[in-house]
Protein backbone atom coordinates (compact mmCIF):
# COMPACT_ATOMS: atom_id res chain seq x y z
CA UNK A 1 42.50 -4.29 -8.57
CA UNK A 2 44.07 -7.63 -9.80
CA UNK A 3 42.14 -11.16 -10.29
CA UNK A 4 43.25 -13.55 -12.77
CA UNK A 5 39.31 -14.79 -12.46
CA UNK A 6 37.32 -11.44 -13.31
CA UNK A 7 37.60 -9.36 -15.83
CA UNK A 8 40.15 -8.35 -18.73
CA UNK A 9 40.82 -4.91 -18.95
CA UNK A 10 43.45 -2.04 -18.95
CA UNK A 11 42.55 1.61 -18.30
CA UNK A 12 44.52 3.46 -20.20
CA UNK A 13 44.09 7.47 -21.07
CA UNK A 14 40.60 6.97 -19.82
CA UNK A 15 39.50 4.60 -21.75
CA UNK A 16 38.65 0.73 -21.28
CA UNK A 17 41.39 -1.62 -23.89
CA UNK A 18 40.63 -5.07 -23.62
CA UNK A 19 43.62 -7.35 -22.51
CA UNK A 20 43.35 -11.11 -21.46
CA UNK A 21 41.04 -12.95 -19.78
CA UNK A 22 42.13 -10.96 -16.28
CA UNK A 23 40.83 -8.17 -14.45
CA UNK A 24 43.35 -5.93 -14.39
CA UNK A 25 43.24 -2.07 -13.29
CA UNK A 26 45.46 0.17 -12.10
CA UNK A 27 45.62 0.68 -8.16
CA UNK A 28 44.60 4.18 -7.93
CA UNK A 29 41.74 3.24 -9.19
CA UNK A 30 40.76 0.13 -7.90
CA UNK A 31 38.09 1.40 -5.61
CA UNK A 32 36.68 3.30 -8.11
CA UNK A 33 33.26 2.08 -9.04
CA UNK A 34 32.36 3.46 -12.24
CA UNK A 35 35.55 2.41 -13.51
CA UNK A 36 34.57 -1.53 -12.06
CA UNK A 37 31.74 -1.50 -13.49
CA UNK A 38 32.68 -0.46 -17.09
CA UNK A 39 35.44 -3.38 -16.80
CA UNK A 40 32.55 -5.90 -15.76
CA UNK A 41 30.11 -4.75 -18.77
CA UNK A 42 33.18 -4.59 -20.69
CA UNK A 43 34.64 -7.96 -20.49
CA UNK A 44 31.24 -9.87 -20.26
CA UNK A 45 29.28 -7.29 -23.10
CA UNK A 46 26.20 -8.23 -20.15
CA UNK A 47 24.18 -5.54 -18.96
CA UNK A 48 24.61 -4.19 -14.86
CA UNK A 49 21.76 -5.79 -13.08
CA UNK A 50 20.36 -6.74 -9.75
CA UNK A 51 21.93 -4.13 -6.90
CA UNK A 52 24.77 -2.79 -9.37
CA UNK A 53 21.92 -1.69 -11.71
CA UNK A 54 20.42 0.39 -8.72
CA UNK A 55 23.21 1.69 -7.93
CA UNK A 56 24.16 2.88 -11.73
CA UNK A 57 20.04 4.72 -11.65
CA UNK A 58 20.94 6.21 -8.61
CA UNK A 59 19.10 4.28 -6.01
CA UNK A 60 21.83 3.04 -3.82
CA UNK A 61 25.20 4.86 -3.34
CA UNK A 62 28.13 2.45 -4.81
CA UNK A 63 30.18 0.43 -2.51
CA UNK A 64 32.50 -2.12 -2.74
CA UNK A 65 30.22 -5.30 -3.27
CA UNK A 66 30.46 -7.53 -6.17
CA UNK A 67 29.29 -6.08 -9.14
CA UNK A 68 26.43 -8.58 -10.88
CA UNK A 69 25.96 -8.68 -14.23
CA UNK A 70 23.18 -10.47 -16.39
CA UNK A 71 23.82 -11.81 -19.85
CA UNK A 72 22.91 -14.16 -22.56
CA UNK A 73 23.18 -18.27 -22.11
CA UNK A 74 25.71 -18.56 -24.94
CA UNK A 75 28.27 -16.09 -22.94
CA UNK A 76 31.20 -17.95 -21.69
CA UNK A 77 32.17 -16.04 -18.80
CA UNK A 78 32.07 -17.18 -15.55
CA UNK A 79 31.49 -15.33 -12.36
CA UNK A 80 34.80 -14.38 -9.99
CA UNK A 81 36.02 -12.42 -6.94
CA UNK A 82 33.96 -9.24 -7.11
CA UNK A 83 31.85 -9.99 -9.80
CA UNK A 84 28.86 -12.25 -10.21
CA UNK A 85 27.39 -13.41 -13.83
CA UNK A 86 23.74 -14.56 -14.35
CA UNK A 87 22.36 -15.79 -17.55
CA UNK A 88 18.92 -15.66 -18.36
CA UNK A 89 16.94 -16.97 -21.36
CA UNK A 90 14.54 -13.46 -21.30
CA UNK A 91 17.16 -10.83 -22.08
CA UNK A 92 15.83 -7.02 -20.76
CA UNK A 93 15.81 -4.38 -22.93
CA UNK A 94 19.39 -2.69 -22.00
CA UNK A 95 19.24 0.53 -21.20
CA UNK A 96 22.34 3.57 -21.17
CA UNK A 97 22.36 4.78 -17.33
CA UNK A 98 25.51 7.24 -16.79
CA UNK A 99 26.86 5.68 -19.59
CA UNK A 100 26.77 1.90 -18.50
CA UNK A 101 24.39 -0.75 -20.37
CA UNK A 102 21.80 -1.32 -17.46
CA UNK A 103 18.64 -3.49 -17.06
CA UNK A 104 15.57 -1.75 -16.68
CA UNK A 105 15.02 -0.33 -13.10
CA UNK A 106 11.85 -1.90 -12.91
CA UNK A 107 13.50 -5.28 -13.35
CA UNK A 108 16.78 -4.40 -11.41
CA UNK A 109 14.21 -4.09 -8.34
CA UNK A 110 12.66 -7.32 -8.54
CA UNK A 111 15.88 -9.04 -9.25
CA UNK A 112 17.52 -7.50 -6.01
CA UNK A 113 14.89 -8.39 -3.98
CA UNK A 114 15.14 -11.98 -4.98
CA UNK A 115 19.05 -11.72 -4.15
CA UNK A 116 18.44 -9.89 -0.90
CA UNK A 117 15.86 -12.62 0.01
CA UNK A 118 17.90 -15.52 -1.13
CA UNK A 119 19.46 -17.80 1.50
CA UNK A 120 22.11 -16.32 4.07
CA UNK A 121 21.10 -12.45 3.38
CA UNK A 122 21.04 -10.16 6.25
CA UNK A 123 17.63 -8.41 6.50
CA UNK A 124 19.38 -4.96 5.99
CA UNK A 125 19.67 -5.75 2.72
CA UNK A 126 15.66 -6.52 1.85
CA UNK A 127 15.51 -3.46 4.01
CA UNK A 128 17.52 -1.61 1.41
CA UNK A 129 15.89 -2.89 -1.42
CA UNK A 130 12.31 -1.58 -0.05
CA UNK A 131 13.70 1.44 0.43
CA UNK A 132 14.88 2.11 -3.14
CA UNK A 133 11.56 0.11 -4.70
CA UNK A 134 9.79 2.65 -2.43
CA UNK A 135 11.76 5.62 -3.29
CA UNK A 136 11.68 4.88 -7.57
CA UNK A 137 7.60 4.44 -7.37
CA UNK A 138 7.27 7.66 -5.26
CA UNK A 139 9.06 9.84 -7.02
CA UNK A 140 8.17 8.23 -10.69
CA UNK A 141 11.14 6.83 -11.45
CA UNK A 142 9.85 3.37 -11.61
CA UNK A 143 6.12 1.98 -12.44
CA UNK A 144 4.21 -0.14 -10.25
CA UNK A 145 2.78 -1.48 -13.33
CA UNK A 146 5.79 -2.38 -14.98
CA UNK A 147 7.29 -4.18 -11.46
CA UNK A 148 4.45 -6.18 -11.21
CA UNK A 149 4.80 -7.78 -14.65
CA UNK A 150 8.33 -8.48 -13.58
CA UNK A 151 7.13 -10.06 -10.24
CA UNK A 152 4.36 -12.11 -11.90
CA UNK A 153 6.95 -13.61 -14.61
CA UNK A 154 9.00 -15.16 -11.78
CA UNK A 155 7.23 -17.95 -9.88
CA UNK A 156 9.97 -18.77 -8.31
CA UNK A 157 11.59 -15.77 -6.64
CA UNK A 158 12.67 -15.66 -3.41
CA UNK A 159 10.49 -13.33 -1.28
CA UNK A 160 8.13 -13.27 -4.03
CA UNK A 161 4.59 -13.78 -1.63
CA UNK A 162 6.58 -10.46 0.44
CA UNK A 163 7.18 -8.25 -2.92
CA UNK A 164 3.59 -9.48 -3.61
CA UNK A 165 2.43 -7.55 -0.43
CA UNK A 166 4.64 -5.17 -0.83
CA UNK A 167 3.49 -3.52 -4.13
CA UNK A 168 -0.15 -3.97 -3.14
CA UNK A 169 0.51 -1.58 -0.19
CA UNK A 170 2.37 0.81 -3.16
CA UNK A 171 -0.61 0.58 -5.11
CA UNK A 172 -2.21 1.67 -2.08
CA UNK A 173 -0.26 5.22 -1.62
CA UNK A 174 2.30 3.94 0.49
CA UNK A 175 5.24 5.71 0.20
CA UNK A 176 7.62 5.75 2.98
CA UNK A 177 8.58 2.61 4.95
CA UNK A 178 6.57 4.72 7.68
CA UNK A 179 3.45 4.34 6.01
CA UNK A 180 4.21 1.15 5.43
CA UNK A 181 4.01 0.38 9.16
CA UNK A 182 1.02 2.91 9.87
CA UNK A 183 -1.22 0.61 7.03
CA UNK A 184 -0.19 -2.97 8.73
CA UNK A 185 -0.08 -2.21 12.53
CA UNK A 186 -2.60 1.05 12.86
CA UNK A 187 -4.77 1.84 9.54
CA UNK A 188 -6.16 -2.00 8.72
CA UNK A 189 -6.50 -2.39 12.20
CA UNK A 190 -9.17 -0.14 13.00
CA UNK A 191 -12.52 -0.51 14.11
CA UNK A 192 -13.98 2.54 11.98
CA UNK A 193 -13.87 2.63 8.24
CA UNK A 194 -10.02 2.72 6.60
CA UNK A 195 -9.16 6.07 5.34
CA UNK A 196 -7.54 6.58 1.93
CA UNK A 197 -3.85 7.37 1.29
CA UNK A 198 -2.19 10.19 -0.68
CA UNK A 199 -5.23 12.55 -0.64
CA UNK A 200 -5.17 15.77 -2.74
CA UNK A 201 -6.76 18.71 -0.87
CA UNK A 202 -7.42 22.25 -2.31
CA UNK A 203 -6.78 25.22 0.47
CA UNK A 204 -6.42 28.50 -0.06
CA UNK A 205 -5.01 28.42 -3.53
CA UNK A 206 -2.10 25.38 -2.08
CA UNK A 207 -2.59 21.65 -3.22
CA UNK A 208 -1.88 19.64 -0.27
CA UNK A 209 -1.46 15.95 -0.13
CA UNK A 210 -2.32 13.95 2.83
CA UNK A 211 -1.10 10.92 4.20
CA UNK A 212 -4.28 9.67 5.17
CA UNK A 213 -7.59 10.93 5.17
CA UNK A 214 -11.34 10.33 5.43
CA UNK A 215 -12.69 13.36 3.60
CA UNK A 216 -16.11 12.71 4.91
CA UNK A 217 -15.40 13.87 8.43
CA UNK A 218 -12.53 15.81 7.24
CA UNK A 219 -10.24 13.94 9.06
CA UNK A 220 -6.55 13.61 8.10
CA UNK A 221 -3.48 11.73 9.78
CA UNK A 222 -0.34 12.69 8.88
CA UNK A 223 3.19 10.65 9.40
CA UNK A 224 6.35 12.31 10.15
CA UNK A 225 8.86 10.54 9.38
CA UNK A 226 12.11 11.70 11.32
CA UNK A 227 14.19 11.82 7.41
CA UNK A 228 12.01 14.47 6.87
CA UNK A 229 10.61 16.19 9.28
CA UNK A 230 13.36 16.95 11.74
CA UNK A 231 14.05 20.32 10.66
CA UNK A 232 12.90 23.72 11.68
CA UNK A 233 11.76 24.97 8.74
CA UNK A 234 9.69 21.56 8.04
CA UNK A 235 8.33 21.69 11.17
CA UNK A 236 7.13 25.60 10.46
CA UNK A 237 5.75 24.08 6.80
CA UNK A 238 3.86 21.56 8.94
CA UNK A 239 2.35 24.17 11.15
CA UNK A 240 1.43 26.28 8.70
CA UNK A 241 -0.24 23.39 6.79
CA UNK A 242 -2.31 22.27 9.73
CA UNK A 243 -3.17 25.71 10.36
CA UNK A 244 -4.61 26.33 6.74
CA UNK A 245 -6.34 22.69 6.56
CA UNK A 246 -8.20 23.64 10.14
CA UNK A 247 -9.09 26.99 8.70
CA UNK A 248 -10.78 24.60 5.97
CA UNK A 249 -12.56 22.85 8.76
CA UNK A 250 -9.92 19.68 8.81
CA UNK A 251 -8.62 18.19 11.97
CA UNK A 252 -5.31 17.06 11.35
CA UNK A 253 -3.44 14.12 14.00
CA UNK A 254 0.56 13.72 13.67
CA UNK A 255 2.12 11.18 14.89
CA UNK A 256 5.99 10.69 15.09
CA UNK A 257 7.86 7.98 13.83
CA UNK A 258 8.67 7.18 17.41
CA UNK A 259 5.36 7.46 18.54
CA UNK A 260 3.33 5.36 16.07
CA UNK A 261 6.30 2.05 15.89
CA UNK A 262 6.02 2.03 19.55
CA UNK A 263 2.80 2.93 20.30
CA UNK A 264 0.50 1.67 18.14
CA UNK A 265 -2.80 0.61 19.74
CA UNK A 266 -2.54 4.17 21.13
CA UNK A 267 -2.55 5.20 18.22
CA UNK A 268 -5.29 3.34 16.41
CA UNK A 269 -7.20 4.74 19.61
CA UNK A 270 -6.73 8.19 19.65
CA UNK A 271 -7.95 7.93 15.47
CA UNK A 272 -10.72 5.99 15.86
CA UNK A 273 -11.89 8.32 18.54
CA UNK A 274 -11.63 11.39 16.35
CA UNK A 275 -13.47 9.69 13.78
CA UNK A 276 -16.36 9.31 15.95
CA UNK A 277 -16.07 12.67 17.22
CA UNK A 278 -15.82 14.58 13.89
CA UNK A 279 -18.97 11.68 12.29
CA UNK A 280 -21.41 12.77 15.46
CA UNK A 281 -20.23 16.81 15.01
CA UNK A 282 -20.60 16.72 11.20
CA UNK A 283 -23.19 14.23 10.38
């Protein structure tokens, strides 16, 4: 890859040697985009941020999109074909992510969501975005905590009022853009009490965690999402599940992705039901 306007390096024995004031790589390896984005954090000494900085902690696979770096005011370097500079007057605390000085992931989120929101963006990518915010809180990678103080320090983000609702349904259990839909169009929507999400239930010596729950009637809903329940051996993991939580005296509803985005008030009907059903047998 060749533009007079990015950034100035040579790769040479596998290493990074600073040239000019051009980005300059050899063609094999133009598509390559670790070796991109050591030539962008080379040539600006900025940290990978926004998108690029998910992709370097593993929450979006690389493509070829411009690579955006953030660094300090007093950098002169200017943004280019297939590279995109911001400057900001609170510097993160850079951190070393597969070898590449990267913002905070925490940050990284909130600052792709702001791009993804920004004027002219296709939904996909906000779509994207929630899926790796959801993805780093779920399996620890990120803390709510910490995204929140990055969301509450930027007043003017775009899509900040939607992140807002967005990390309150987090902090609620959500954890799958599934649940995400089951809490706004099903769960708040009922006319019986809400359950609560993420459960832990003791049966038979197995910890099982429930999607939703009201523990008073012993009622659980659980969500299968078709990413991860559309094998044979999940499905035989779910039956044996159910089976042990109704030998615990649990009734346990699934509903299918396809059922629950497409039928919804059938949905919120066939729980609140239950609920009554398992209050009048159990209280």
């Amino acid at each position: 890859m060749t533009s007079p306007r990015s950034v100035g390096r040579w790769l040479a024995a596998g290493e990074l040697v600073r040239l000019h004031p051009g980005w300059v790589t050899v063609p094999d390896l133009a598509a390559d985009w670790q070796v991109r984005a050591r030539a962008a954090v080379g040539y600006t000494a900025g940290l990978l941020s926004h998108g690029t900085a998910l992709t370097a902690h593993g929450l979006r696979p690389p493509d070829a999109a411009p690579l955006h770096v953030t660094v300090a005011p007093s950098r002169r370097v200017r943004s280019g074909p297939g590279l995109v500079v911001h400057r900001t007057v609170r510097p993160p605390r850079g951190l070393l992510v597969q070898g590449l000085p990267t913002t905070p992931v925490e940050r990284a989120l909130v600052e792709a969501w702001g791009a993804a929101c920004s004027a002219g963006r296709l939904p996909r990518e906000v779509d994207d975005v929630r899926a790796a915010l959801l993805e780093a809180t779920r399996d620890r990678y990120a803390h709510v905590a910490l995204i929140e103080e990055e969301w509450t320090a930027r007043p003017e983000l775009p899509g900040r009022a939607e992140l807002g609702v967005l990390l309150g349904l987090v902090r609620r259990g959500c954890q799958s853009p599934l649940e995400l839909y089951g809490v706004v169009h099903v769960f708040d929507r009922l006319t019986v009490p809400a359950p609560r999400q993420q459960v832990p239930v003791d049966v038979g010596g197995r910890r099982y965690v429930l999607d939703a729950a009201w523990e008073d009637v012993k009622l659980a809903v659980e969500l299968d999402g078709a990413a991860f329940h559309g094998s044979r051996e999940q499905r035989e993991r779910d039956l044996r599940r159910d089976a042990g939580l109704a030998a615990a005296g649990w009734l346990v509803i699934r509903f299918s992705h396809h059922r629950l985005t497409t039928e919804p008030d059938a949905c919120r009907a066939e729980i609140e039901a239950a609920w009554r059903a398992r209050r009048h047998l159990l209280g």
